[in-house]
N, C-alpha and C. Protein backbone atom coordinates (compact mmCIF):
# COMPACT_ATOMS: atom_id res chain seq x y z
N UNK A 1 -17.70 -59.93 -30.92
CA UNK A 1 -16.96 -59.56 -29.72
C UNK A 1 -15.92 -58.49 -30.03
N UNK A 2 -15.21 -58.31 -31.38
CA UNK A 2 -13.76 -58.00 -31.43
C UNK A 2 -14.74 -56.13 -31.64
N UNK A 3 -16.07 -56.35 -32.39
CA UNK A 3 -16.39 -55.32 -32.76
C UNK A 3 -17.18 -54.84 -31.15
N UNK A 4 -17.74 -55.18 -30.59
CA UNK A 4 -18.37 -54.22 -29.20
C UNK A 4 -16.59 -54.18 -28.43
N UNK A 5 -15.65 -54.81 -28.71
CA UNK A 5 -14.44 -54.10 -27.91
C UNK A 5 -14.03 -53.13 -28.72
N UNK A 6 -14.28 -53.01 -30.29
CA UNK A 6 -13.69 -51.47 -30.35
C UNK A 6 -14.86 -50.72 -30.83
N UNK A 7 -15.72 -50.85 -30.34
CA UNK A 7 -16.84 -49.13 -29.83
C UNK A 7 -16.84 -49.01 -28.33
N UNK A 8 -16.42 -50.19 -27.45
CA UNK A 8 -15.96 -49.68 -26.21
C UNK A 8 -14.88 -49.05 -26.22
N UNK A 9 -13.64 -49.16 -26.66
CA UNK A 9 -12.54 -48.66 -27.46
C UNK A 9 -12.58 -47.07 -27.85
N UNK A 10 -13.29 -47.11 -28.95
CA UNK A 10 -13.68 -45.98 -29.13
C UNK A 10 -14.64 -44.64 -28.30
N UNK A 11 -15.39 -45.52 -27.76
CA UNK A 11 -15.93 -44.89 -26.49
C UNK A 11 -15.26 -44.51 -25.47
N UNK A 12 -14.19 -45.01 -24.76
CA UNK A 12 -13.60 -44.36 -23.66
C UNK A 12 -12.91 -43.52 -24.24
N UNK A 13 -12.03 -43.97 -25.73
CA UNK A 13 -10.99 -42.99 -25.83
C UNK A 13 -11.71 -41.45 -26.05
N UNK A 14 -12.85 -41.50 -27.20
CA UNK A 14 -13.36 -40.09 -26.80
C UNK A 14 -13.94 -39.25 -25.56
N UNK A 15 -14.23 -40.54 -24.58
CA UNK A 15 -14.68 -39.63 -23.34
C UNK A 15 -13.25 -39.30 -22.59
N UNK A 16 -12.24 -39.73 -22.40
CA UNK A 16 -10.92 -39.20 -22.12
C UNK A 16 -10.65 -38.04 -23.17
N UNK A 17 -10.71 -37.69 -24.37
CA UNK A 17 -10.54 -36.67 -25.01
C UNK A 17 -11.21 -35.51 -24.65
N UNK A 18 -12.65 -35.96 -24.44
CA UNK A 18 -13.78 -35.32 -23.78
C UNK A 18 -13.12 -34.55 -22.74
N UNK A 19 -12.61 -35.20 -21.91
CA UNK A 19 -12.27 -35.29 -20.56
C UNK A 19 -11.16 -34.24 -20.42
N UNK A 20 -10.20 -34.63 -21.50
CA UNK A 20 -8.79 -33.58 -21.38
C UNK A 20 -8.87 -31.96 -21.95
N UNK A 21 -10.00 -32.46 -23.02
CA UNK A 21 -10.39 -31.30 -23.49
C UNK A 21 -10.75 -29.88 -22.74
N UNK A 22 -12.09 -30.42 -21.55
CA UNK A 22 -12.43 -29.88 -20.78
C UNK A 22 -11.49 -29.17 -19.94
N UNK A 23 -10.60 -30.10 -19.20
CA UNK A 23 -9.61 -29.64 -18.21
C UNK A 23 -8.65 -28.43 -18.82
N UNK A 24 -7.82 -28.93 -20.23
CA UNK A 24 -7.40 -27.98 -20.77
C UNK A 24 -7.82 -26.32 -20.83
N UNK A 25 -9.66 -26.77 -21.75
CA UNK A 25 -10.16 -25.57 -21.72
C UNK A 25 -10.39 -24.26 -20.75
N UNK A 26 -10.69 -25.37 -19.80
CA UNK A 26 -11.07 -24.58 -18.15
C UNK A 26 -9.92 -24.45 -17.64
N UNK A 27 -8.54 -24.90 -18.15
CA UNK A 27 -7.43 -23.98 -16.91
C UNK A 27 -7.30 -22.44 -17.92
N UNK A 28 -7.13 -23.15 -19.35
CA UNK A 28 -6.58 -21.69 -20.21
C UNK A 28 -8.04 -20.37 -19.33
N UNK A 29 -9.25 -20.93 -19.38
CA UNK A 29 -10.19 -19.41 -19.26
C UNK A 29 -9.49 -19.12 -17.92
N UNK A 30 -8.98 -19.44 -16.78
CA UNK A 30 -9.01 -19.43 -15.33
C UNK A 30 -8.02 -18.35 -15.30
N UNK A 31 -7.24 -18.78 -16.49
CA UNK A 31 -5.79 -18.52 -16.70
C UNK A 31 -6.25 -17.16 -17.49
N UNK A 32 -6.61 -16.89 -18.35
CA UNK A 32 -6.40 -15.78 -19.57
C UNK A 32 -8.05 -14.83 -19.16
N UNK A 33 -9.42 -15.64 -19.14
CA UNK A 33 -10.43 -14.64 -19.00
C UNK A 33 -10.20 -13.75 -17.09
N UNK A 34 -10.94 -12.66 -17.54
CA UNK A 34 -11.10 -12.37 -15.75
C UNK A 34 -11.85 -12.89 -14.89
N UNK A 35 -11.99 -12.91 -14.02
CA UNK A 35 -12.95 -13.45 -13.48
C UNK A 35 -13.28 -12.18 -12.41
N UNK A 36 -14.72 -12.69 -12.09
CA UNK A 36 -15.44 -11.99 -11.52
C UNK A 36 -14.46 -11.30 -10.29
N UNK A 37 -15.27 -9.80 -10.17
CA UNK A 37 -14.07 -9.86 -8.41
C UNK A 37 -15.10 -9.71 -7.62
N UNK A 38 -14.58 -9.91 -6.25
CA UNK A 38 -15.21 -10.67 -5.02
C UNK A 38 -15.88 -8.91 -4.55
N UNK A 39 -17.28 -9.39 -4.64
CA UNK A 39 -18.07 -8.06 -3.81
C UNK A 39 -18.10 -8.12 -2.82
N UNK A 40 -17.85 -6.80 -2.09
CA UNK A 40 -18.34 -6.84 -0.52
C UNK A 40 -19.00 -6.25 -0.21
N UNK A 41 -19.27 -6.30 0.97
CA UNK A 41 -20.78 -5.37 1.97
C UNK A 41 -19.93 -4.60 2.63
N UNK A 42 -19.03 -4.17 3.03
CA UNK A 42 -17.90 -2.67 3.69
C UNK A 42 -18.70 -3.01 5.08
N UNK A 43 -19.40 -4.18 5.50
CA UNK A 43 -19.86 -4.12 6.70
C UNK A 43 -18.67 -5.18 7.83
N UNK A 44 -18.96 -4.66 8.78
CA UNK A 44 -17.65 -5.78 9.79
C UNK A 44 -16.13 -5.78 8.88
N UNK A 45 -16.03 -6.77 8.62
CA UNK A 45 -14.62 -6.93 8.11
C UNK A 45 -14.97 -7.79 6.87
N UNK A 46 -15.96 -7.30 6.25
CA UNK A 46 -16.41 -7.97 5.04
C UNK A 46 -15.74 -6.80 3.86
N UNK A 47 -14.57 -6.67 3.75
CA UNK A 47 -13.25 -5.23 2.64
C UNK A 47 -12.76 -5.92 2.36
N UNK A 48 -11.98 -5.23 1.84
CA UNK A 48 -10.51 -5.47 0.58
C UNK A 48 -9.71 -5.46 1.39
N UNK A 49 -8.68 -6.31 1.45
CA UNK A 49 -7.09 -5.73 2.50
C UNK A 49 -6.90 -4.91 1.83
N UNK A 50 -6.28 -4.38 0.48
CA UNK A 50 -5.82 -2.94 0.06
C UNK A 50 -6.99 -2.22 -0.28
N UNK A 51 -6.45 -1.05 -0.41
CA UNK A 51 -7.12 0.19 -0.95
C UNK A 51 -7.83 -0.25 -2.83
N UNK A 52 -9.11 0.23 -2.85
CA UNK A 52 -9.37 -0.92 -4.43
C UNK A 52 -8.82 0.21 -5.32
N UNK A 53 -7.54 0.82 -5.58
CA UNK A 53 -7.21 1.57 -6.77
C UNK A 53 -6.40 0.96 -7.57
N UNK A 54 -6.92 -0.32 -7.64
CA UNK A 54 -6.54 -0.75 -8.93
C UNK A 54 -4.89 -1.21 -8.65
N UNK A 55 -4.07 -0.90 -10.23
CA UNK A 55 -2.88 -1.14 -10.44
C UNK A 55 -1.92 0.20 -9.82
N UNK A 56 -0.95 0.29 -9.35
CA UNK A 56 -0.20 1.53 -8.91
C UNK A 56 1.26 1.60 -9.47
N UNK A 57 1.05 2.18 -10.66
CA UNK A 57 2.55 2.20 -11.46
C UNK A 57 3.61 2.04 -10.49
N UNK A 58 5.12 1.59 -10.74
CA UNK A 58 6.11 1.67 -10.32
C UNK A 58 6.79 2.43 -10.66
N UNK A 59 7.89 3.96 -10.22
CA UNK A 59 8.42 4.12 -10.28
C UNK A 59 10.05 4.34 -9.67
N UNK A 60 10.80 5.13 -10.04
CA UNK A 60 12.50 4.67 -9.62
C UNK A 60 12.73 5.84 -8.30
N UNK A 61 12.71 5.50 -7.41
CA UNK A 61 12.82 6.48 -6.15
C UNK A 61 14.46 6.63 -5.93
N UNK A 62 15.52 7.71 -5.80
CA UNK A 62 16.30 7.46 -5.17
C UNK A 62 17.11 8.03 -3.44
N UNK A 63 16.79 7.56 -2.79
CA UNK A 63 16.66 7.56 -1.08
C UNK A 63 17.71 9.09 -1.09
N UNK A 64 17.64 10.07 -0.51
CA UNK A 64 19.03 10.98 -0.17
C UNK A 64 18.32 11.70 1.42
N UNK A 65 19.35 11.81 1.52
CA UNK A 65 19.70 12.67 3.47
C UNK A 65 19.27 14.08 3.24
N UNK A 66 18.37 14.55 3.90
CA UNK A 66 18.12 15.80 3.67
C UNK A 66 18.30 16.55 4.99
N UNK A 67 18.50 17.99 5.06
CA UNK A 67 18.15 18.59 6.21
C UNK A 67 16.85 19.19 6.42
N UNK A 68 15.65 18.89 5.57
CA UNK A 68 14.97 19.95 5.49
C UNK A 68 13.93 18.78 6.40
N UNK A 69 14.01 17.64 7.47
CA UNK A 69 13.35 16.90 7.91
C UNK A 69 14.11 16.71 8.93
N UNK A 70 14.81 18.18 10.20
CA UNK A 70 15.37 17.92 11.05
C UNK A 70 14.46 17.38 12.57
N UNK A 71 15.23 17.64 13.69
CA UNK A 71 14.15 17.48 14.65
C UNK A 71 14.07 19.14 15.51
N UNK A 72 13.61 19.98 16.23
CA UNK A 72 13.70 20.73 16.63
C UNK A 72 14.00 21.82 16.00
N UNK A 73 13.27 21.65 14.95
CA UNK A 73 13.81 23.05 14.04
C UNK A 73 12.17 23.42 13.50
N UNK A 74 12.45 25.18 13.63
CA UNK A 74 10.96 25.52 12.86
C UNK A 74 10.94 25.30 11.47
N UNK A 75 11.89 25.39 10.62
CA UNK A 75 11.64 25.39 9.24
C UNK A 75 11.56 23.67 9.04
N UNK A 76 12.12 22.83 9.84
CA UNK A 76 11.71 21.38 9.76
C UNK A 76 10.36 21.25 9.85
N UNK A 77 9.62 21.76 10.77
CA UNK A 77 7.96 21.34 11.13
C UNK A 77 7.12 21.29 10.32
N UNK A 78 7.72 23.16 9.28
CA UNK A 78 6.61 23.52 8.31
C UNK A 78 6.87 22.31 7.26
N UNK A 79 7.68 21.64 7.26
CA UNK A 79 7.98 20.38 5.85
C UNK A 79 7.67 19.43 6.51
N UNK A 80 7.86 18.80 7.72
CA UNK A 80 7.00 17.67 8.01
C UNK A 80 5.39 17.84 8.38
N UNK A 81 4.99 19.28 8.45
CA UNK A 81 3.16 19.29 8.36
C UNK A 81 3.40 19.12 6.58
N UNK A 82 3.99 19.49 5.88
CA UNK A 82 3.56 19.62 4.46
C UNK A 82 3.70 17.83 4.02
N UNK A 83 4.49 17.35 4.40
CA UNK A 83 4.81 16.15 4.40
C UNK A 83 3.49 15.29 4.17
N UNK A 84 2.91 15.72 5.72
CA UNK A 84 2.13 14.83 6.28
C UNK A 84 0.56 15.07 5.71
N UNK A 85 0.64 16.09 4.98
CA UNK A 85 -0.76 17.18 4.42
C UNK A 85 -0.56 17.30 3.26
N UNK A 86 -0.25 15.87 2.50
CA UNK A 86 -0.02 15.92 1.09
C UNK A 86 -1.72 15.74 0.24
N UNK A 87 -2.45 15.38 1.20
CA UNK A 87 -3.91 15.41 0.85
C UNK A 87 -4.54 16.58 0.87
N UNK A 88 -5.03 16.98 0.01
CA UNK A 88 -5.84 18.60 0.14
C UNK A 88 -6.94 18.38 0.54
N UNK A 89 -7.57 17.03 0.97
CA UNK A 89 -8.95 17.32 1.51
C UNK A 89 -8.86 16.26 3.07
N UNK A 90 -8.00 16.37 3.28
CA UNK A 90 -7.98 15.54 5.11
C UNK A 90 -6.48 14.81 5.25
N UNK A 91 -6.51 14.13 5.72
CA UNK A 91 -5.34 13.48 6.22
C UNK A 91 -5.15 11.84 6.30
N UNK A 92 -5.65 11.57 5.20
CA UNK A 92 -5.50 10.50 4.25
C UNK A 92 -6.19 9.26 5.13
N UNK A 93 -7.62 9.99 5.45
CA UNK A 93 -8.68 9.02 5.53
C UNK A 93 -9.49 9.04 4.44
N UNK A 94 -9.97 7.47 4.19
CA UNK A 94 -11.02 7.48 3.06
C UNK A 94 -11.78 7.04 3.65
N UNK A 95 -13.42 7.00 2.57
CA UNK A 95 -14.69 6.74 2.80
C UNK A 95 -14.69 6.03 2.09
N UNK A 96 -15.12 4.86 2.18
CA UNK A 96 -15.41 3.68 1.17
C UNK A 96 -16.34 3.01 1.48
N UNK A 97 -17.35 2.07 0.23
CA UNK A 97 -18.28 1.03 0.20
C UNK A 97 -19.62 2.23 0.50
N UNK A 98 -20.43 1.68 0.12
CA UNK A 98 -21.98 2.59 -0.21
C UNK A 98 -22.62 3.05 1.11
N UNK A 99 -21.54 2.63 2.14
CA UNK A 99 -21.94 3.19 3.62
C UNK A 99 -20.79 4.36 4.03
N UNK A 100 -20.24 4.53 3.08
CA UNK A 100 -18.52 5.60 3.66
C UNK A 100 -17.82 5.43 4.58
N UNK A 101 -17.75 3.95 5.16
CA UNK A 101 -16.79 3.67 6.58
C UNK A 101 -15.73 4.32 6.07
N UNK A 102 -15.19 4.85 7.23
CA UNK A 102 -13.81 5.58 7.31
C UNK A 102 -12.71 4.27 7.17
N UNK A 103 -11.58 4.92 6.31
CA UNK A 103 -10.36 3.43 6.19
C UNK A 103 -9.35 4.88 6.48
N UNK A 104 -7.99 3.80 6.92
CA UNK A 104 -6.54 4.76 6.31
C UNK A 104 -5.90 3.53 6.15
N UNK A 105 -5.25 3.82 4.82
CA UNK A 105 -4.09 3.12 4.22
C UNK A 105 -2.72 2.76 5.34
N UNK A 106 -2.14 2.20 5.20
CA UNK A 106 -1.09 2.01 6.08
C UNK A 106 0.32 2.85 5.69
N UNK A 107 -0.23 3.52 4.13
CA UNK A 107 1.18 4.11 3.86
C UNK A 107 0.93 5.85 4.76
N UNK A 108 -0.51 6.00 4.78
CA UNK A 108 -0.90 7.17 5.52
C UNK A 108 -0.48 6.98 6.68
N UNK A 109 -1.21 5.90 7.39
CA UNK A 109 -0.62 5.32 9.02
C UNK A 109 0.86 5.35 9.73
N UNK A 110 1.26 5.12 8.56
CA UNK A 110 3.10 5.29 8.43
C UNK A 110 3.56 6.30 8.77
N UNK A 111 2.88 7.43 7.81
CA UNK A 111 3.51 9.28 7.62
C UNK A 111 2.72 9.67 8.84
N UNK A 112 1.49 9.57 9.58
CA UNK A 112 1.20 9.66 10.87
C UNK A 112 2.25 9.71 11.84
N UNK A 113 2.76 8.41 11.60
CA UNK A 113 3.60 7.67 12.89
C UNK A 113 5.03 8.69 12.74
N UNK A 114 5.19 9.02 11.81
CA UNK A 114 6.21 9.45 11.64
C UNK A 114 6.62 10.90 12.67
N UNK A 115 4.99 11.78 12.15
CA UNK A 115 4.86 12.98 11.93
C UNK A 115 4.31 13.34 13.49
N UNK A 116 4.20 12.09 14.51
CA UNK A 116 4.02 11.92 15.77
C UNK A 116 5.03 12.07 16.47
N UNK A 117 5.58 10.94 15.82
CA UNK A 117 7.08 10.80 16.50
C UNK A 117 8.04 11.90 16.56
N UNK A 118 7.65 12.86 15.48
CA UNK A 118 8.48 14.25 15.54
C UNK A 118 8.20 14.77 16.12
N UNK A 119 7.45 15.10 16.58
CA UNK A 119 5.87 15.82 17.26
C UNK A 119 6.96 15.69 19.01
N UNK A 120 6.76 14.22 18.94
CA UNK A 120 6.91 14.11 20.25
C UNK A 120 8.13 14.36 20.61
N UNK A 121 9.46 14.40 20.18
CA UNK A 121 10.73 15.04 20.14
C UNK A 121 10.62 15.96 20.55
N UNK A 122 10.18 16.91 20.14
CA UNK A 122 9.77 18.26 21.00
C UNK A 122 9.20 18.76 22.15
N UNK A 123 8.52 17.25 22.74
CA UNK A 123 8.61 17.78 24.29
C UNK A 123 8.89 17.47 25.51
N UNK A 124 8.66 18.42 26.48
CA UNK A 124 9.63 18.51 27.17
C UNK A 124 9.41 17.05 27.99
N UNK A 125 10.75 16.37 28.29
CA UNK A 125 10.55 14.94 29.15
C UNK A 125 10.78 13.89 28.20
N UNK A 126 10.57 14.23 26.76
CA UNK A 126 10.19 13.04 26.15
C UNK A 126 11.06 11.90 26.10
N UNK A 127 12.45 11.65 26.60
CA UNK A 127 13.11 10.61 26.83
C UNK A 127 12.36 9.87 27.96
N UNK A 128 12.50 10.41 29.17
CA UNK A 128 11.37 10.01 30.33
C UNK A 128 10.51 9.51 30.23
N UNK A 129 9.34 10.08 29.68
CA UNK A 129 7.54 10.09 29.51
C UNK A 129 7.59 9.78 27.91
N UNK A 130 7.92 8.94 27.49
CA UNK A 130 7.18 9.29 25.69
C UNK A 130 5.69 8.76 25.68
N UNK A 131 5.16 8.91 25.00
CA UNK A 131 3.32 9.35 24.69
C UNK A 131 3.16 7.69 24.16
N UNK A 132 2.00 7.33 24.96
CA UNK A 132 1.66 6.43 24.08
C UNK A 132 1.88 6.09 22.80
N UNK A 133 1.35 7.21 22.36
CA UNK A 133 1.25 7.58 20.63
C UNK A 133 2.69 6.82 19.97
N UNK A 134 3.45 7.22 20.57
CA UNK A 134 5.01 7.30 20.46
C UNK A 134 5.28 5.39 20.36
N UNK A 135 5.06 5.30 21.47
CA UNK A 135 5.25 4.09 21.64
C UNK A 135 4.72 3.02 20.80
N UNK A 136 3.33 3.32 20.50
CA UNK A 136 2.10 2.04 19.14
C UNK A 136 2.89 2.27 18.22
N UNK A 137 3.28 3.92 18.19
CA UNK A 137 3.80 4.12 16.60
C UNK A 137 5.67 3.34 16.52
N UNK A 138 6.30 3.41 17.23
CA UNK A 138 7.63 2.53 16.89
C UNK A 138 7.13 0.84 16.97
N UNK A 139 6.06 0.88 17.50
CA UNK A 139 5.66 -1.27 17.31
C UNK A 139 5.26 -1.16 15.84
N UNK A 140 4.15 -0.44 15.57
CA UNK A 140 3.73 -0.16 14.08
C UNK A 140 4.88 -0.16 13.12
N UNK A 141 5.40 1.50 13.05
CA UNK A 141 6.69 1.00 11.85
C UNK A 141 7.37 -0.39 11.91
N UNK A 142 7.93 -0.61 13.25
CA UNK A 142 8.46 -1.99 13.39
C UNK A 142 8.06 -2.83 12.31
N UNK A 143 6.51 -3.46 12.70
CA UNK A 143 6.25 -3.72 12.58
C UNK A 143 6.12 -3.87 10.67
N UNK A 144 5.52 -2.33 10.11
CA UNK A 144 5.27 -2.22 8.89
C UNK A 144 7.03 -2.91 8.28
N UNK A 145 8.19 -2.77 8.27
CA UNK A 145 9.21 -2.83 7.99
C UNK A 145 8.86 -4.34 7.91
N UNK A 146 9.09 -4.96 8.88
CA UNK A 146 9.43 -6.30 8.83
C UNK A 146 8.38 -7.13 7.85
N UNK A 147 7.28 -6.69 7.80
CA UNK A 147 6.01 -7.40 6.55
C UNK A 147 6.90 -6.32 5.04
N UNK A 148 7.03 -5.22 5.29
CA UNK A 148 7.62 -4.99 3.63
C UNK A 148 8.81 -5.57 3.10
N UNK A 149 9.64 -6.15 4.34
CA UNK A 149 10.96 -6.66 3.79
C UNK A 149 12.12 -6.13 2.61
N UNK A 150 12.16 -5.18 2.66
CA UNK A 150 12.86 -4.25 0.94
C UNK A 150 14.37 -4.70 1.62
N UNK A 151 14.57 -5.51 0.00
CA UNK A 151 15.55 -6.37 0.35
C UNK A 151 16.62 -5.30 -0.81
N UNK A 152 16.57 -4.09 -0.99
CA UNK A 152 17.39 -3.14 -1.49
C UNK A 152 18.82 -3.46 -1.32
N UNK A 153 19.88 -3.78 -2.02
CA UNK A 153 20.88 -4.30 -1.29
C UNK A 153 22.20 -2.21 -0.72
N UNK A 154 22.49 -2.18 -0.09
CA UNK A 154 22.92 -0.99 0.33
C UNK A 154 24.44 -1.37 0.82
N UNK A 155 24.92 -0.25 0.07
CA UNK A 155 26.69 -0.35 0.32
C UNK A 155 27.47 0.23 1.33
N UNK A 156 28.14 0.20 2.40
CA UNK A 156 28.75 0.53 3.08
C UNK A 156 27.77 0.76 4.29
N UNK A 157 28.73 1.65 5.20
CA UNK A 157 28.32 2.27 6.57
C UNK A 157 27.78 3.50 6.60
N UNK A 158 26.25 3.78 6.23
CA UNK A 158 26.00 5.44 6.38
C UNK A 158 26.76 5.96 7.29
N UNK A 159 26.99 5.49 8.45
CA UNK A 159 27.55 6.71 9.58
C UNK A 159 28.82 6.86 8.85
N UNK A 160 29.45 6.54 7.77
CA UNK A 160 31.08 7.04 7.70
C UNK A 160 30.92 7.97 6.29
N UNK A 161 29.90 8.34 5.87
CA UNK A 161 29.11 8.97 5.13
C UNK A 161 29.79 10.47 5.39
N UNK A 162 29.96 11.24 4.40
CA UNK A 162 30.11 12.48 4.50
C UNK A 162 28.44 13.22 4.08
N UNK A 163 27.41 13.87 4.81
CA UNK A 163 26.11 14.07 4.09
C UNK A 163 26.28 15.73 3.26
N UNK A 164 27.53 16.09 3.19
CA UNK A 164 26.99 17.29 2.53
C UNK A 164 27.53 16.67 1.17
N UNK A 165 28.44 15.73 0.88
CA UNK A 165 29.05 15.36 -0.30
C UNK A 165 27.99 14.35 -0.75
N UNK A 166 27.79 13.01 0.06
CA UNK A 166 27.50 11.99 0.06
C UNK A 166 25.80 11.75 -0.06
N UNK A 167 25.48 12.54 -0.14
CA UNK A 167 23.74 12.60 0.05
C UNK A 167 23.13 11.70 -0.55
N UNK A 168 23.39 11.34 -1.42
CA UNK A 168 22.48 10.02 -2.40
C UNK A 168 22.81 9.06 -1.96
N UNK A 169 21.55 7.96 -2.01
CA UNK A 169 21.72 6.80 -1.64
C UNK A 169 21.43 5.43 -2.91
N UNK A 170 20.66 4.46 -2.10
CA UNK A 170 20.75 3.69 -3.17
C UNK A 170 19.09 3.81 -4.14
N UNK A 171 18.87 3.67 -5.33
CA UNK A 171 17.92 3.60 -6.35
C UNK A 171 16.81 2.59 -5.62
N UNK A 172 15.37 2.56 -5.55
CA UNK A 172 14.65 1.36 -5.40
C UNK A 172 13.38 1.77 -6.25
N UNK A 173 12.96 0.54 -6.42
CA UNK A 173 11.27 0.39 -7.28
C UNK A 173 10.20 0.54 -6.21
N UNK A 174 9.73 1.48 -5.98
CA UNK A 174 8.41 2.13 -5.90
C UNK A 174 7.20 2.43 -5.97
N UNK A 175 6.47 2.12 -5.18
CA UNK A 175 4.95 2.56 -5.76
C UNK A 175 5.13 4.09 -6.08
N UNK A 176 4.43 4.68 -6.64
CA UNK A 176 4.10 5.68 -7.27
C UNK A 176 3.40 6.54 -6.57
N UNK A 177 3.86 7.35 -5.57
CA UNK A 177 3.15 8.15 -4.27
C UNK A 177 2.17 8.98 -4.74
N UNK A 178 2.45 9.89 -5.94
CA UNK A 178 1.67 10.88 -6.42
C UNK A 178 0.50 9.96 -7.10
N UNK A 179 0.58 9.03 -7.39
CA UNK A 179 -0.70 8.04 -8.20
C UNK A 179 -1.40 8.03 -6.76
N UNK A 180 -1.00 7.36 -5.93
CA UNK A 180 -1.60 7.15 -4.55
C UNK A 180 -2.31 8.17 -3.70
N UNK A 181 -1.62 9.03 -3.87
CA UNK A 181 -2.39 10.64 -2.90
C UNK A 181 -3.46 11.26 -4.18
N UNK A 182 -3.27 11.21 -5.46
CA UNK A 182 -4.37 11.51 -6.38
C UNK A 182 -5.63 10.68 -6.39
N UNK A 183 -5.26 9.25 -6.32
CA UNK A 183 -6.96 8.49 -5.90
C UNK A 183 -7.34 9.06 -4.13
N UNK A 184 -6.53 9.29 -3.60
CA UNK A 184 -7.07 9.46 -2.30
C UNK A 184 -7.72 11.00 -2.20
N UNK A 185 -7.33 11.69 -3.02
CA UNK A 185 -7.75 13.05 -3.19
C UNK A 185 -9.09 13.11 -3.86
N UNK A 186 -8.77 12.53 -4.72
CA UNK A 186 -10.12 12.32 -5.56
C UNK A 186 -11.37 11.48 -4.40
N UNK A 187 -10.95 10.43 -3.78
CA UNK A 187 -11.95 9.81 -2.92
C UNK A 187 -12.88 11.23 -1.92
N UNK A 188 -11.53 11.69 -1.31
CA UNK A 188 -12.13 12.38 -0.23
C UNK A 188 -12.92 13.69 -1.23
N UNK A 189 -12.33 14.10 -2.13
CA UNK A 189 -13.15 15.16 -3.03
C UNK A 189 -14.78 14.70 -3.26
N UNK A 190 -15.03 13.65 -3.25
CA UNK A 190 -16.12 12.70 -4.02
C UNK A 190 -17.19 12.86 -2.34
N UNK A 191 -16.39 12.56 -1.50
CA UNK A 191 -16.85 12.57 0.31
C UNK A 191 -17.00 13.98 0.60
N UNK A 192 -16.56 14.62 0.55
CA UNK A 192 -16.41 16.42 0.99
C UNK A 192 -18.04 17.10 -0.24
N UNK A 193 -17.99 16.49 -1.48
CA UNK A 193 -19.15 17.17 -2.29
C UNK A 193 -20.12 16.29 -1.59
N UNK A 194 -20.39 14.89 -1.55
CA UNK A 194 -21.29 14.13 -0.56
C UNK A 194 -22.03 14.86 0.64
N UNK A 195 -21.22 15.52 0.94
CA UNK A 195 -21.42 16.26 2.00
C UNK A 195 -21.55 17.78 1.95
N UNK A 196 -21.79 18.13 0.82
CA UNK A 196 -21.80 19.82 0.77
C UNK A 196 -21.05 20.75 0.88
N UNK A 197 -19.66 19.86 1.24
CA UNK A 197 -18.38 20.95 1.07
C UNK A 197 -17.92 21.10 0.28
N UNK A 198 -17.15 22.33 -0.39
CA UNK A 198 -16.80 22.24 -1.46
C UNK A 198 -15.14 22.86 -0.80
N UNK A 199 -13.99 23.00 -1.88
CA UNK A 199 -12.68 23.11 -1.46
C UNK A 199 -12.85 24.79 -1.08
């Protein structure tokens, strides 16, 4: 008797070893190997929420007041088209998945909204009548702001700001814009030869 209780004994305790072993093993791979990434068909809403370029370095941005992004000014326009036309091959639509559905990023969607909204400053009525356009695009930024949350902490009252002295603002961590408009350049470069255009 004393001996079948310790090979039962011995039997559970190695299948619990068994047991922990396993669990152990399989969190470390879950944990340390990669795992597969999730394929899609680019069909319906079978995508990526982001753009698939990977990792996007961080760098140190620091915010300052410029004049060269006024409203009603010609030398403002030519810097907010340059702004907005930081893509040399379109206007920061991509083609993606083995069918080329058209995407835009939301940081493109953004500089759109922006570059609308200036747009629409300039004409005539626009307190009165503002443009649809005008209107999706202040729910949008709204909108984009409140999901980015940049909890930057910022000192004082800009309006008591002197801007020809005072121009700098506060430091923040960054995606890396020029990393971002170079995969998108490269995408649409890859779409434009697809298609027989060349620059």
């Amino acid at each position: 008797m004393k001996n079948l209780k310790a090979i039962l004994w011995a039997f559970l305790s190695g299948l619990l070893f068994a047991l922990y072993a396993v669990i152990f093993w399989g969190t470390l791979a879950r944990v340390f190997l990669p795992s597969n990434p999730k394929l899609y068909t680019w069909i319906n809403r079978d995508y990526p929420i982001e753009m698939p370029v990977g990792n996007i370095p961080t760098v140190e941005m620091t915010f300052q007041e410029s004049l060269r992004f006024e409203l009603n000014d010609v030398e403002s326009n030519a810097n907010w088209g340059v702004l907005f036309n930081t893509n040399s091959f379109g206007l920061g639509v991509q083609h993606l998945g083995p069918y080329h559905f058209r995407y835009v990023t939301s940081a493109y969607h953004s500089l759109h909204c922006l570059y609308t909204m200036q747009r629409d400053f300039d004409r005539p009525n626009h307190a009165g009548d503002p443009s649809f356009h005008f209107v999706h695009c202040m729910t949008y930024l709204r909108q984009i702001f409140i999901c980015n949350a940049d909890m930057t902490l910022e000192s004082g009252d800009f309006m008591q700001l002197n801007f020809t002295i005072d121009r700098v603002g506060q430091t923040r961590k960054c995606r890396d814009w020029w990393n971002v408009t170079a995969w998108i350049n490269e995408n649409n470069r890859e779409w434009f030869m697809l298609n027989g255009v060349t620059e």
